[in-house]
Protein backbone atom coordinates (compact mmCIF):
# COMPACT_ATOMS: atom_id res chain seq x y z
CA UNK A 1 237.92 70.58 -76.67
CA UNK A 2 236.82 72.95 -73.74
CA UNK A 3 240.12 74.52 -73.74
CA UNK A 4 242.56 75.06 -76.41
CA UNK A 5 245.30 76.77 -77.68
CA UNK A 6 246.54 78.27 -80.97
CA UNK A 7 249.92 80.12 -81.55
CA UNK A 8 250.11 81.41 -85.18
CA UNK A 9 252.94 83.36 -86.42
CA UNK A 10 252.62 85.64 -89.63
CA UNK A 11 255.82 87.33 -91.41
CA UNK A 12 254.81 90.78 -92.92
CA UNK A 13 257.70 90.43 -95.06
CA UNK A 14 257.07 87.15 -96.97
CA UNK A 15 255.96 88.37 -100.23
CA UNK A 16 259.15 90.88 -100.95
CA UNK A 17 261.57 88.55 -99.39
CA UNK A 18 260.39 85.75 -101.52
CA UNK A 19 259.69 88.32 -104.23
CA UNK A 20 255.84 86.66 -104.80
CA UNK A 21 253.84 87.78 -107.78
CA UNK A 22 251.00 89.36 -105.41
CA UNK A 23 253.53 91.59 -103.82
CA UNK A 24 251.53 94.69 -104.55
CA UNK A 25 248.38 93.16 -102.33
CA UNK A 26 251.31 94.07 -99.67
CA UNK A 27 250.96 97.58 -100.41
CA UNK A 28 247.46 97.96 -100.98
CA UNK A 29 246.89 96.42 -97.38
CA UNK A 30 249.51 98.99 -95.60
CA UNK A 31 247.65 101.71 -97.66
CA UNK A 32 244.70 100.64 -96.15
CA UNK A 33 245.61 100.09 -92.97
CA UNK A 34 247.14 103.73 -92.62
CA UNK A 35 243.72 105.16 -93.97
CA UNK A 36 242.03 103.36 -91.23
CA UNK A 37 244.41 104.59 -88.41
CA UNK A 38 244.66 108.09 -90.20
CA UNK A 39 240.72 108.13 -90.08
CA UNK A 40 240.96 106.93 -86.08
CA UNK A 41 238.99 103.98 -86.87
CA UNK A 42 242.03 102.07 -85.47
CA UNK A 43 244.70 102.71 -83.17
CA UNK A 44 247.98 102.00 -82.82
CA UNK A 45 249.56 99.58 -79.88
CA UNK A 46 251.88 102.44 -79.69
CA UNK A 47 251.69 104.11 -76.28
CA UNK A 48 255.25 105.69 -75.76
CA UNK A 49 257.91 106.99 -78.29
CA UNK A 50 261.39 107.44 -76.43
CA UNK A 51 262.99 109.54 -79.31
CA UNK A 52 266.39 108.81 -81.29
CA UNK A 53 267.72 105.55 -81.42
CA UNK A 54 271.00 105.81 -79.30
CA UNK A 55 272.45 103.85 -76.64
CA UNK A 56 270.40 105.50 -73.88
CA UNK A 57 266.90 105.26 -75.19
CA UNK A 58 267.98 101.50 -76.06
CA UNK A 59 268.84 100.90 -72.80
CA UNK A 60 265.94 102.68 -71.40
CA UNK A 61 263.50 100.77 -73.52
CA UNK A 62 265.19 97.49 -72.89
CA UNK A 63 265.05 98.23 -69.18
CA UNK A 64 261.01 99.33 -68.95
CA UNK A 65 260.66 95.78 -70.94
CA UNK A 66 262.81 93.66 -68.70
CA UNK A 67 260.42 95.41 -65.73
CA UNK A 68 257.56 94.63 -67.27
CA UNK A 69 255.77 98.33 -66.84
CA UNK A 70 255.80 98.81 -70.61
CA UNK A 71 251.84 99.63 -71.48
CA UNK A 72 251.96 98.65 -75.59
CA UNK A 73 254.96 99.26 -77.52
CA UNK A 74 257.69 101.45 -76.80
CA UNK A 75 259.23 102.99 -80.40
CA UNK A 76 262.45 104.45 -81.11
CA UNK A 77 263.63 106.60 -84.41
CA UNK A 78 265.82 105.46 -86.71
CA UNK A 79 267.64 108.16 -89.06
């Protein structure tokens, strides 16, 4: 094929939700993937943080999105 397409989709999640013997693989590869972006030898997609979750910033957030200005991801805090 000259052109093709593939769509894959992959659930972080699986392993605790289906409670999976190799669950602690899931925390050996988060431990190792903050290393790496500790270390700066990745980066995040995160490019703006828009402070406390709250009906505001949600709206804010969901606003920049429906625009389609957003560069990355746009995070909010959860307390």
């Amino acid at each position: 094929m000259r052109k093709s397409i593939r769509y894959g989709w992959t659930y972080m999640f699986t392993r605790p939700l289906f409670q999976t013997r190799d669950m602690a693989k899931q925390g050996k590869a988060l431990q190792q993937l903050t290393a790496l972006a500790e270390s700066g030898q990745i980066r995040t997609t995160r490019n703006e943080h828009l402070g406390a979750l709250t009906p505001d910033t949600l709206r804010t957030a969901h606003q920049r999105l429906l625009r389609g200005d957003a560069i990355g991801k746009l995070t909010l805090t959860v307390s």
